[in-house]
Protein backbone atom coordinates (compact mmCIF):
# COMPACT_ATOMS: atom_id res chain seq x y z
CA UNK A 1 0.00 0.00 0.00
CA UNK A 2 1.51 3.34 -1.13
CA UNK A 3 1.51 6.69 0.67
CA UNK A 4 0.48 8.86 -2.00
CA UNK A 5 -2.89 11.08 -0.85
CA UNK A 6 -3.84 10.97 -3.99
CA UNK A 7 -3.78 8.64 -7.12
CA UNK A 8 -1.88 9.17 -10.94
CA UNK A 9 -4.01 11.26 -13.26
CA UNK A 10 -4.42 8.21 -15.23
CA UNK A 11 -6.45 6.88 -12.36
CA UNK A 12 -8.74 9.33 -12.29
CA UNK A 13 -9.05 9.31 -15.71
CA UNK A 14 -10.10 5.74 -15.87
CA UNK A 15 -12.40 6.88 -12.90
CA UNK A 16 -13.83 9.73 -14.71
CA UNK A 17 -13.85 7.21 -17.80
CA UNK A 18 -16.82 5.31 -15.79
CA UNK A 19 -18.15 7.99 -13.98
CA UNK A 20 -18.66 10.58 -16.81
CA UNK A 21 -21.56 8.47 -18.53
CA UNK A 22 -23.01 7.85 -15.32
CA UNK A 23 -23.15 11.73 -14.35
CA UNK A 24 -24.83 12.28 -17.50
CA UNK A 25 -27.29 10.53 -17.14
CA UNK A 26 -28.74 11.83 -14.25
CA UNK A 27 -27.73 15.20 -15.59
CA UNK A 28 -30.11 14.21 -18.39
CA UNK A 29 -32.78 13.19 -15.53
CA UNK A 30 -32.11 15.95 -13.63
CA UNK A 31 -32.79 18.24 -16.24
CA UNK A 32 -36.25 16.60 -17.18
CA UNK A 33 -37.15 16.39 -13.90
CA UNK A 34 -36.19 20.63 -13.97
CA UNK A 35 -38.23 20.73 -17.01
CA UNK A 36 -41.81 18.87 -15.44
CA UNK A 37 -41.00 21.24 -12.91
CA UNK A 38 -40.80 23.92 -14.85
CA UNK A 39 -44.31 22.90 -16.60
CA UNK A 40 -46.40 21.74 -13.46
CA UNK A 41 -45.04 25.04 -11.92
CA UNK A 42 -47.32 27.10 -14.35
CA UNK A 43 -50.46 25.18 -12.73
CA UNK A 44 -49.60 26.89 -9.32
CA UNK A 45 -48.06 26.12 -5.96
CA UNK A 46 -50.84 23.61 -5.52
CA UNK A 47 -50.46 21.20 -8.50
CA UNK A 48 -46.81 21.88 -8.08
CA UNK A 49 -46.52 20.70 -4.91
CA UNK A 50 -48.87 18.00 -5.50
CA UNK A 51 -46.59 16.23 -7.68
CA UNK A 52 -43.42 16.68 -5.40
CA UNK A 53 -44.63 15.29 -2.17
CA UNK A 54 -45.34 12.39 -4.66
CA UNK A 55 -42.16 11.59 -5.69
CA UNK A 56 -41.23 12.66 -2.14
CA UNK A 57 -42.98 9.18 -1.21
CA UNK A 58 -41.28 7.64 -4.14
CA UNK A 59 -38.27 9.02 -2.87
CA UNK A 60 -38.29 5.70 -0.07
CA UNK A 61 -39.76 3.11 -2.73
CA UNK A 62 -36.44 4.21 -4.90
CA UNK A 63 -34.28 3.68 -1.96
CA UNK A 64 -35.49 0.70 -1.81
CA UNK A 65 -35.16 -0.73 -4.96
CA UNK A 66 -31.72 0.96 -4.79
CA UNK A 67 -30.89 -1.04 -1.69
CA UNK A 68 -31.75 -4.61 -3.38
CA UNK A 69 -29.13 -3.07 -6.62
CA UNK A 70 -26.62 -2.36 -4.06
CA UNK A 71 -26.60 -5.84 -2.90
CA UNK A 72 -26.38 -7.66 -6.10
CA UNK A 73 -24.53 -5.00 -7.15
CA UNK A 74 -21.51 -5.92 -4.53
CA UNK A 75 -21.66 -9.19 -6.39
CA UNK A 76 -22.48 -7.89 -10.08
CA UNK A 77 -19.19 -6.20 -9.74
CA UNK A 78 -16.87 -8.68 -7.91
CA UNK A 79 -17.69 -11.38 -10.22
CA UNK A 80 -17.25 -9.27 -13.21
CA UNK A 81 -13.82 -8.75 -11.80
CA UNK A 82 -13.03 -12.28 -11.64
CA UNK A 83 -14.85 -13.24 -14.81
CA UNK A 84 -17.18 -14.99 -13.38
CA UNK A 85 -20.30 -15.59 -15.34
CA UNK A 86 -22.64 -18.20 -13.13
CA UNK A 87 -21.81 -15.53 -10.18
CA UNK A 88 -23.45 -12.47 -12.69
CA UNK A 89 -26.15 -14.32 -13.64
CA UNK A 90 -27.23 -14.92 -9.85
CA UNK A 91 -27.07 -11.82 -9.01
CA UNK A 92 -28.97 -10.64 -11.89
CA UNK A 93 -31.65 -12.74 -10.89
CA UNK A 94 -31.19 -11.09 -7.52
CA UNK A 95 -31.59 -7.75 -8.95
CA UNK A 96 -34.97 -8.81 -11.13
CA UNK A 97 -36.84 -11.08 -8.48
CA UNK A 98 -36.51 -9.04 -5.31
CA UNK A 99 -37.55 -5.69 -6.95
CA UNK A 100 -40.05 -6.75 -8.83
CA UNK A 101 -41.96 -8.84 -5.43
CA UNK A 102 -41.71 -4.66 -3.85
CA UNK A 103 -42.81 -2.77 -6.58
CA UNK A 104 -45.84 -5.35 -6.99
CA UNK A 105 -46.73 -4.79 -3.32
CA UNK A 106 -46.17 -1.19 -3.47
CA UNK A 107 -48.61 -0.79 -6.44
CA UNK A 108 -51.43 -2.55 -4.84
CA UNK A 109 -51.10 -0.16 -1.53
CA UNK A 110 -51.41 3.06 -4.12
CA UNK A 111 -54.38 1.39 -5.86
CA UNK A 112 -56.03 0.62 -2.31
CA UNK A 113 -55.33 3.88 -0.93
CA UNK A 114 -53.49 6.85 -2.44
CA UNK A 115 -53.75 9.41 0.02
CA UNK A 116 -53.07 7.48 3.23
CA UNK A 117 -48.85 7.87 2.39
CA UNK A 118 -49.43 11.44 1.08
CA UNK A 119 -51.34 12.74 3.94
CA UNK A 120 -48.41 11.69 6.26
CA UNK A 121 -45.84 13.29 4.65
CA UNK A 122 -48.41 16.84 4.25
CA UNK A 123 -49.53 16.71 7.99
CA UNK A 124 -50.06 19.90 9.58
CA UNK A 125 -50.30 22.11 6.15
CA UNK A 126 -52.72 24.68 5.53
CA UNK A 127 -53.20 23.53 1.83
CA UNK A 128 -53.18 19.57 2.49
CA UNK A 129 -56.61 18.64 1.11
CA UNK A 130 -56.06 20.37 -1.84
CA UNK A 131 -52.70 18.77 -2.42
CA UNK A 132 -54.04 15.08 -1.60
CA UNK A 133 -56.41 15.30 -4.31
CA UNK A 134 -54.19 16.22 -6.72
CA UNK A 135 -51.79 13.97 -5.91
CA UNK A 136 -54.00 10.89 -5.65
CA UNK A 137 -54.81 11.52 -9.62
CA UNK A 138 -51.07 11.46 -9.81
CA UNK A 139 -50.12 8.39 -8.22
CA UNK A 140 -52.88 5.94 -9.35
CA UNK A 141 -51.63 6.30 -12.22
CA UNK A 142 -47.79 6.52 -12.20
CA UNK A 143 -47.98 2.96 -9.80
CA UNK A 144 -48.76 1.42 -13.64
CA UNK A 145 -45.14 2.29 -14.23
CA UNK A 146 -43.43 0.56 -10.61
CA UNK A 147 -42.84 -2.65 -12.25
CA UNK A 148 -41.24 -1.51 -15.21
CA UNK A 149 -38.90 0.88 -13.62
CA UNK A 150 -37.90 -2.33 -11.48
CA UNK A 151 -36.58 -3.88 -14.12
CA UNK A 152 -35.01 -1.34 -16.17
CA UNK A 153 -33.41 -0.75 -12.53
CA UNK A 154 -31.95 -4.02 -12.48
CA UNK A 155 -30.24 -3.80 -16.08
CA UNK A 156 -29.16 -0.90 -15.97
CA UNK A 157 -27.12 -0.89 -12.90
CA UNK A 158 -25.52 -4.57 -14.41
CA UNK A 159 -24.45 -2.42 -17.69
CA UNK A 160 -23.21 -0.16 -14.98
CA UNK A 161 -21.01 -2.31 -12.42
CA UNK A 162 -19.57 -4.13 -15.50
CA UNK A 163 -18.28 -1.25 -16.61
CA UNK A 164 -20.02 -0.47 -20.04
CA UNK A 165 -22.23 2.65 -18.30
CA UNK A 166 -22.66 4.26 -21.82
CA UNK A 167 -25.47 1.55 -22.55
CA UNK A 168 -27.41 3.09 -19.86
CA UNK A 169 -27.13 6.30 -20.90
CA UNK A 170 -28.27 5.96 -24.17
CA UNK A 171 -31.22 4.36 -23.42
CA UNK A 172 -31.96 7.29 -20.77
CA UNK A 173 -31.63 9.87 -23.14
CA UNK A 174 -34.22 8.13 -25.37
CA UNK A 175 -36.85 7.37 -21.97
CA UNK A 176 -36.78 11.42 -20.83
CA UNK A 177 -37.13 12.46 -24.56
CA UNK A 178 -39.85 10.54 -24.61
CA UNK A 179 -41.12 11.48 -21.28
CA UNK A 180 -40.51 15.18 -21.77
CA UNK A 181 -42.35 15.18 -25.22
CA UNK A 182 -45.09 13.39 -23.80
CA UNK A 183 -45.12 16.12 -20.91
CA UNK A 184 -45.22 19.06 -23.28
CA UNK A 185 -48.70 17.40 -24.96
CA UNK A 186 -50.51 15.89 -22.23
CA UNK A 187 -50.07 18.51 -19.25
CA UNK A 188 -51.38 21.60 -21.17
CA UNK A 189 -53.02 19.51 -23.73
CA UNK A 190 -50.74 20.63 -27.33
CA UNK A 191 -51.13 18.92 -30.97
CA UNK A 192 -54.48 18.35 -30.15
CA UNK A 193 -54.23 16.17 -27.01
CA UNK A 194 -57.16 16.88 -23.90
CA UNK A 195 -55.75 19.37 -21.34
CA UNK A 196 -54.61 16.32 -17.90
CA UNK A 197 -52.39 18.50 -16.10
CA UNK A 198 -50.75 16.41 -13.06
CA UNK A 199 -52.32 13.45 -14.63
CA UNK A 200 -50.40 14.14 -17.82
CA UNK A 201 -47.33 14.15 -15.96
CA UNK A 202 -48.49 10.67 -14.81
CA UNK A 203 -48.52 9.10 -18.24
CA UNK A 204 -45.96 10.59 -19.83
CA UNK A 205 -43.63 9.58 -17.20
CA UNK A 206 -45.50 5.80 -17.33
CA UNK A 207 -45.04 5.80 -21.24
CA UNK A 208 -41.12 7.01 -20.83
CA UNK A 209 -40.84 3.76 -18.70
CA UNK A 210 -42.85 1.15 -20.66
CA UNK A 211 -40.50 2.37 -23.53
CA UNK A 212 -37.00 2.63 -21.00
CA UNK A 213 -37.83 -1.53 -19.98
CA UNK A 214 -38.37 -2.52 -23.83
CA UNK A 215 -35.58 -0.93 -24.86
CA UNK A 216 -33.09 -2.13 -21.98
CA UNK A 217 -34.90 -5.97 -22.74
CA UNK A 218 -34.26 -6.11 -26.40
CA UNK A 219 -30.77 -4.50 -26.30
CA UNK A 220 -29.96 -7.00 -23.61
CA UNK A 221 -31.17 -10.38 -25.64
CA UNK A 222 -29.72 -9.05 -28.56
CA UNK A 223 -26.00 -8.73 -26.91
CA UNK A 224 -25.93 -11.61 -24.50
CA UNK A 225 -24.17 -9.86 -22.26
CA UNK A 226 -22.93 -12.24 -18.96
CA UNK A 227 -25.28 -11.50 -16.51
CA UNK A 228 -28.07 -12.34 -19.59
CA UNK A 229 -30.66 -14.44 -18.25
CA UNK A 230 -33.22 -15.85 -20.42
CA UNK A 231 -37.04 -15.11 -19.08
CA UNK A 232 -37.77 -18.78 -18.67
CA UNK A 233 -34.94 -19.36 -16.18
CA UNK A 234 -35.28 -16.33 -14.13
CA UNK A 235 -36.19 -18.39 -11.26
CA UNK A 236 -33.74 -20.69 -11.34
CA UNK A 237 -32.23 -19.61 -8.12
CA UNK A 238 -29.37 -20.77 -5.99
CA UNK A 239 -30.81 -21.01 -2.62
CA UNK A 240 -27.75 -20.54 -0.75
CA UNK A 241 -26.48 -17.47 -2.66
CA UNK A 242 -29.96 -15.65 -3.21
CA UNK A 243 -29.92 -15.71 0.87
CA UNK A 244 -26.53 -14.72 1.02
CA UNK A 245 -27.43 -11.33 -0.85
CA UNK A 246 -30.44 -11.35 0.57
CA UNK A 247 -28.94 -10.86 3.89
CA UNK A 248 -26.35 -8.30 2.93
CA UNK A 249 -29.45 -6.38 1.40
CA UNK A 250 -31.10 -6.23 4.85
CA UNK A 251 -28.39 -4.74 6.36
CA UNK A 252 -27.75 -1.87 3.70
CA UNK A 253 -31.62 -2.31 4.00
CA UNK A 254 -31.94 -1.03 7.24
CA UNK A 255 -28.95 1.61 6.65
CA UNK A 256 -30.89 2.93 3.68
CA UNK A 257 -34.68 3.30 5.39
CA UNK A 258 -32.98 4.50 8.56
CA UNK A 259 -31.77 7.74 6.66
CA UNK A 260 -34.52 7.71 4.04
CA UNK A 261 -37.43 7.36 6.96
CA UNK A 262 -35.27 10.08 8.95
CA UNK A 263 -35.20 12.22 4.95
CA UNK A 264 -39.07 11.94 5.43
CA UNK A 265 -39.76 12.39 8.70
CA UNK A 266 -37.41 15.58 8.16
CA UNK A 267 -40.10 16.40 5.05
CA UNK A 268 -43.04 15.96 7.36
CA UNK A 269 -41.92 18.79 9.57
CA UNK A 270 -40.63 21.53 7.35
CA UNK A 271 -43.58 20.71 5.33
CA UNK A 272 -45.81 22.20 8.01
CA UNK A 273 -43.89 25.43 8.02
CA UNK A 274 -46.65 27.42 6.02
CA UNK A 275 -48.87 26.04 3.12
CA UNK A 276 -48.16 24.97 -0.77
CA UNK A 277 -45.89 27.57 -1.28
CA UNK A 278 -43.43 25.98 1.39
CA UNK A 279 -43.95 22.16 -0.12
CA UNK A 280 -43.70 23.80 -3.67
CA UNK A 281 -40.34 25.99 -2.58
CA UNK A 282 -38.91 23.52 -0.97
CA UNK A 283 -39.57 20.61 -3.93
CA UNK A 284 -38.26 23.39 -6.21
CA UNK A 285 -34.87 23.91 -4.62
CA UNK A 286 -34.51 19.59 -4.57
CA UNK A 287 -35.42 19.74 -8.07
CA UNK A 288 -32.37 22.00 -8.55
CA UNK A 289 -30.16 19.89 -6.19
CA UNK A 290 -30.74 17.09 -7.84
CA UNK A 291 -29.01 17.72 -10.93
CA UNK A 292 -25.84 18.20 -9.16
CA UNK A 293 -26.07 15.28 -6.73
CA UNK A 294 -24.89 13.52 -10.18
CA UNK A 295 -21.60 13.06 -8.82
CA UNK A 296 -22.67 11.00 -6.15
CA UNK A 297 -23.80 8.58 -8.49
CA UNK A 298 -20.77 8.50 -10.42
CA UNK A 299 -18.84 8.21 -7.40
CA UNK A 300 -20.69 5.08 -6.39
CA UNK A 301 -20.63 3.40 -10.02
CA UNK A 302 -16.60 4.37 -10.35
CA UNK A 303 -15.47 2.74 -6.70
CA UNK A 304 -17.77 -0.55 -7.70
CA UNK A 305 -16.33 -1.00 -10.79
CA UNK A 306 -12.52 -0.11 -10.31
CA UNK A 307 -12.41 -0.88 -6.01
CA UNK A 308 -14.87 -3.85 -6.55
CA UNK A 309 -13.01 -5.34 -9.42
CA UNK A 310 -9.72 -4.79 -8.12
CA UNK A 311 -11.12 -7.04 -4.98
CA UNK A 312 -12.99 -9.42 -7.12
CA UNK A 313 -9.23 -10.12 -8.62
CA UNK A 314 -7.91 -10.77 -4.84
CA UNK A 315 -5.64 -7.42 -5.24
CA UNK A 316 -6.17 -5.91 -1.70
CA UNK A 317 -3.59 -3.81 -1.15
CA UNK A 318 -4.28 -2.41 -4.46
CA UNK A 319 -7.75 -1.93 -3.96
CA UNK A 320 -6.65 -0.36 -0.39
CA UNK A 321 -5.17 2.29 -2.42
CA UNK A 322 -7.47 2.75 -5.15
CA UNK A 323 -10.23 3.42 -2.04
CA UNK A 324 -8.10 6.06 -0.49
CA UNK A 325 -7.52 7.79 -3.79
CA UNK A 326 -11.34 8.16 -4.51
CA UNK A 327 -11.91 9.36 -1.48
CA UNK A 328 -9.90 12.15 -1.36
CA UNK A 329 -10.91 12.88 -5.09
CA UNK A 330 -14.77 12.80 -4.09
CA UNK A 331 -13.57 15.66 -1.39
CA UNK A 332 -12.69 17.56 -4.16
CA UNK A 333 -15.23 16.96 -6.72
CA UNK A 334 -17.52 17.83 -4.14
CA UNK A 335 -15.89 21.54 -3.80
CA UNK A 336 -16.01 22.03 -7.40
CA UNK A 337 -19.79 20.89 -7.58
CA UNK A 338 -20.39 23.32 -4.58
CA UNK A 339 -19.36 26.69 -6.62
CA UNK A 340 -20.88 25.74 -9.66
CA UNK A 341 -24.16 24.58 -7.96
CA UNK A 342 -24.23 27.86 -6.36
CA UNK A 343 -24.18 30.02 -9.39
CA UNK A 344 -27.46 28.04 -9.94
CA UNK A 345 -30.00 30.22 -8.23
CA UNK A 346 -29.64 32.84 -11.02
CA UNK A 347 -31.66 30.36 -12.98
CA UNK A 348 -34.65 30.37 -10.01
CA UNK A 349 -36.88 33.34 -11.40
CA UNK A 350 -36.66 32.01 -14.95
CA UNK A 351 -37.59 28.44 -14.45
CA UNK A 352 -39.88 28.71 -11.59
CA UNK A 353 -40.99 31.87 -12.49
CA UNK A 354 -44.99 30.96 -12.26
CA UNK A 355 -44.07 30.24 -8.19
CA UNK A 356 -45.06 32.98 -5.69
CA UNK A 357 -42.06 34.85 -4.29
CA UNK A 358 -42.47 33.23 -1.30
CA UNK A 359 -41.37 29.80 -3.23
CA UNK A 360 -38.86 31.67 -4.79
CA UNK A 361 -37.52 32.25 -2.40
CA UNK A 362 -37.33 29.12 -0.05
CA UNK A 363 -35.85 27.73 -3.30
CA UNK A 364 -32.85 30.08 -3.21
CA UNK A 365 -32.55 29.74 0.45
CA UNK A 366 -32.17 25.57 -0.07
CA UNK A 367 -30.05 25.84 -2.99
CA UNK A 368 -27.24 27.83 -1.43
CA UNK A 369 -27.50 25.72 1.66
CA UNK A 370 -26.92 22.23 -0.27
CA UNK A 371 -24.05 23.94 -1.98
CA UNK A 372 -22.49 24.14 1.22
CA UNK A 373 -22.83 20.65 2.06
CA UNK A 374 -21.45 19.25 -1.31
CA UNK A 375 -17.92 18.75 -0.11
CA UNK A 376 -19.11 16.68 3.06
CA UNK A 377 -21.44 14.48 1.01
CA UNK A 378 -19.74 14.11 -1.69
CA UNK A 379 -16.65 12.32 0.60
CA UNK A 380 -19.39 10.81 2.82
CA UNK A 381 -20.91 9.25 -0.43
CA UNK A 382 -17.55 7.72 -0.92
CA UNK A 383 -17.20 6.20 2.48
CA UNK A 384 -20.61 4.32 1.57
CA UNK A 385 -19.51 3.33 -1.90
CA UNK A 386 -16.00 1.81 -0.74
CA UNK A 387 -17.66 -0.15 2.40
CA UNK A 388 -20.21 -1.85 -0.53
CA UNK A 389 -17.39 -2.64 -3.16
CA UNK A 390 -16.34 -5.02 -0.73
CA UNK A 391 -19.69 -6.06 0.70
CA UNK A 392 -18.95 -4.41 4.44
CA UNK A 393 -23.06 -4.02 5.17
CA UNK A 394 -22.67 -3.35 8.94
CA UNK A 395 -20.90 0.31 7.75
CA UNK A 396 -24.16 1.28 6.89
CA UNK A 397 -26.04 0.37 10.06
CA UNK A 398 -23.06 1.19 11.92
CA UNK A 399 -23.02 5.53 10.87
CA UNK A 400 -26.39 6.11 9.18
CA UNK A 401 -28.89 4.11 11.71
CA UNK A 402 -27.52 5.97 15.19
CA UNK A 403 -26.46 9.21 13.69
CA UNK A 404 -30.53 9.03 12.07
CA UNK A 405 -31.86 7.95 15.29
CA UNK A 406 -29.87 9.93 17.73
CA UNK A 407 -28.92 12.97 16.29
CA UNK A 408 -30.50 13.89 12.87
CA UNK A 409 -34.40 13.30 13.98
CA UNK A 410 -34.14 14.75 17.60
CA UNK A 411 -32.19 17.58 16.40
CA UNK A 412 -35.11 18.04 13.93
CA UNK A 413 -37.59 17.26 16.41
CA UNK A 414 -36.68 19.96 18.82
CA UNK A 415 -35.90 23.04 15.79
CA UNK A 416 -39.57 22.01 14.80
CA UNK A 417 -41.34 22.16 18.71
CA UNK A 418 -39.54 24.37 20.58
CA UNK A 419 -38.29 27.48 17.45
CA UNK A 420 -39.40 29.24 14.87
CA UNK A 421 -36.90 28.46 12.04
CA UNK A 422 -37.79 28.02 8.66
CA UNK A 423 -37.90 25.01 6.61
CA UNK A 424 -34.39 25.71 5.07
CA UNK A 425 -32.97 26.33 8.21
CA UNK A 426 -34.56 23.15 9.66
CA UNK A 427 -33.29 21.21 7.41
CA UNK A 428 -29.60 22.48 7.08
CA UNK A 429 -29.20 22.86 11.52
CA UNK A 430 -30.23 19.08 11.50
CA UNK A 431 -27.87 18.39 8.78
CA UNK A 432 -24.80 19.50 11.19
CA UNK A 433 -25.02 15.43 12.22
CA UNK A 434 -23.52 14.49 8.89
CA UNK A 435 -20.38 15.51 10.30
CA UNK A 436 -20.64 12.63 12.68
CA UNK A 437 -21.21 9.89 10.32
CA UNK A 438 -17.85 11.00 8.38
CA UNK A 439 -16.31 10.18 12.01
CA UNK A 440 -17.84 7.13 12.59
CA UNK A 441 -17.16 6.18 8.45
CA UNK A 442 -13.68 7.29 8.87
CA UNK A 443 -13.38 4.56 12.05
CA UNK A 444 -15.10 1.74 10.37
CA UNK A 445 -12.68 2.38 7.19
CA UNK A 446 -9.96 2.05 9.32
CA UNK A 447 -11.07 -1.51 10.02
CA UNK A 448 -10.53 -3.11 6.63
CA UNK A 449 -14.04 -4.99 7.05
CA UNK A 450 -14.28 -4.48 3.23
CA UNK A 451 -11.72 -5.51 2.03
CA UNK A 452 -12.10 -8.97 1.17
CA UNK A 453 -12.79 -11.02 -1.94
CA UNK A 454 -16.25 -12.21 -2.39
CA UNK A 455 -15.46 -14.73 -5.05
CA UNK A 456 -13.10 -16.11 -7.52
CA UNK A 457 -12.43 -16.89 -11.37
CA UNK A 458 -12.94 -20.91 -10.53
CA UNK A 459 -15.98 -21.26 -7.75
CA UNK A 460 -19.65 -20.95 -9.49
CA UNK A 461 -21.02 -18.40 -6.77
């Protein structure tokens, strides 16, 4: 293991090399999601908010899925390290089955009752029936699109932790074309179409993923990639290794739902600071953040594929090194993010310009706030990302679940009883914990838990 703080420009360049496509692609979903902003936005704070505190509940149903990816994904990328092709298959079949069982169940809860989930996270806010109405038009009809998105989830992180990213963003760029042209004619009702408005948003975005699975099917049957697992054998599991992943997906599991539940619960409260135009200001200002939380993404995909690999081969001093390189890079690609993010909020008035001042406003506020935090998250993100390439679960429960529990909600708790502080401010006081849960990362780290070899080139895993 060398002492060099950071790695060869080389290194980064093959990092960048995987990361790059990655980034776009949620630039590219970042940017639609701006744009559906930008259009529900001109049907007021209501409709606007309506469809935020939507996706605010999808939010958790995303982490989810995420959390099942993550686990096969540990796998996924270990075995394509080693070359191991029975070992990619499984956890392809990993990625499919498990998703697919949640988003089935989560569909049939919308269907049976749309606004119980909404009304939680709106509790308290002057304009809540209003927004649960719209909202439940929203979401009965964007549930039709779980099970899809499930399993263009599952191929699309494969393309990813083998290394061939620029599959998946192809494929994106086709599903938000799609979904923004369908936005433009359905919402406001162009070339003819009826006037749906939220509802609009709802099938364009179920259309865009109808499409996104096809695609991601045929392109995989046609390539035979690996992990490529005919439909008929899907469920040809290996009892012993589906368990295996699916315990190391209940422990990210309960990492992931500890922060995302604490993300909520977070929502809940600033949410009842005002009426839509907090929801609305708020949902704007994440809509913003969003496109630059890109390179957290490509910070994930990047230490899977080289970190994960590099383990997969049995290299661990190597991989040691690679780990500490990315780190310290993510530190830094965070700071850039942080300045450029900020120059952002020029863009406020234009894109959200049919939002009350008072939105505006918030908006700003949360924007500049989350620039601040970049640098931290972007290092924390790579704490996560390095524990995972080498399939150390307990990091997660270890720094999110008592830094969520302990410090993040109470924190919360207490701004929200006992002060009058805005939502922004809420939210970025509470955020002060994240400093703890670099501590406790930096500690586990220095364990080595992850690094170790999950497989190798001869064992059928």
């Amino acid at each position: 293991m060398t002492n060099r703080v950071f790695g060869s420009w080389n290194f980064y360049k093959s990092c960048i090399y995987i990361a790059v496509p990655v980034m776009l692609q949620q630039l590219i979903m970042g940017l639609v999601s701006l744009i559906d902003n930008f259009m529900v936005a001109g049907l007021g704070d209501v409709k606007l908010a309506a469809v935020n505190v939507s996706n605010q509940l999808n939010f958790m149903y995303l982490v989810v899925l995420n959390t099942c990816y993550g686990a096969g994904g540990i796998y996924m990328a270990q075995n394509s390290g080693a070359n191991n092709q029975n070992g990619m298959q499984e956890a392809f079949r990993f990625k499919v089955i498990l998703p697919v069982i949640i988003s089935t169940l989560y569909m049939i809860a919308i269907f049976i009752d749309p606004k119980f989930f909404i009304s939680l996270l709106t509790h308290g806010n002057s304009s809540q029936a209003e927004i649960l109405d719209a909202s439940a038009k929203y979401m009965t009809i964007l549930a039709l699109s779980f099970i899809p998105t499930a399993i263009s989830g599952a191929i699309a992180s494969s393309y990813r932790e083998i290394g061939k990213p620029k599959i998946t963003l192809i494929i994106s760029v086709i599903a938000t074309l799609i979904n923004t042209f369908g936005n433009i004619i359905l919402i406001y009702g162009y070339l003819g179409a009826p006037r749906l408005e939220e509802k609009g948003a709802a099938i364009a975005t179920l259309i865009a993923r109808l499409a996104e699975m096809i695609i991601f099917i045929v392109y995989m049957k046609m390539h035979k990639e690996k992990f490529y697992v005919r439909t008929r054998d899907i469920l040809k599991i290996k009892i012993k290794k589906f368990y295996e992943m699916i315990n190391k997906s209940s422990l990210i599991f309960f990492s992931e739902i500890s922060w995302a539940l604490s993300e909520m619960f977070m929502t809940a409260l600033y949410n009842s600071r005002g009426g839509a135009e907090t929801v609305a200001g708020m949902a704007a200002g994440f809509t913003i953040a969003n496109i630059f939380f890109l390179v957290f993404q490509g910070i994930a995909v990047a230490t899977m594929v080289v970190v994960g690999g590099t383990l997969g081969r049995g290299e661990l001093e190597d991989a040691k090194d690679k780990a500490k390189w990315i780190l310290n890079g993510s530190f830094i690609a965070g700071s850039v993010i942080c300045f450029v993010e900020m120059s952002s909020i020029f863009m406020i008035p234009l894109v959200f310009s049919q939002l009350t001042n008072s939105a505006q406003v918030i908006t700003r506020n949360l924007v500049i706030l989350i620039s601040c935090y970049m640098p931290l998250w972007s290092y924390i993100n790579a704490q996560f990302a390095v524990s995972r390439a080498g399939g150390d679960a307990i990091f997660g429960v270890a720094v999110d679940i008592p830094v969520s529990l302990f410090i993040f909600a109470p924190i919360a708790l207490i701004l929200y009883k006992y002060t009058n502080v805005g939502p922004v401010a809420m939210f970025g006081i509470s955020k002060l914990s994240d400093f703890a849960k670099v501590a406790i990362g930096f500690i586990m780290l220095k364990k080595e838990r992850w690094v170790q070899k999950l497989t190798d080139s001869h064992s059928e895993v």
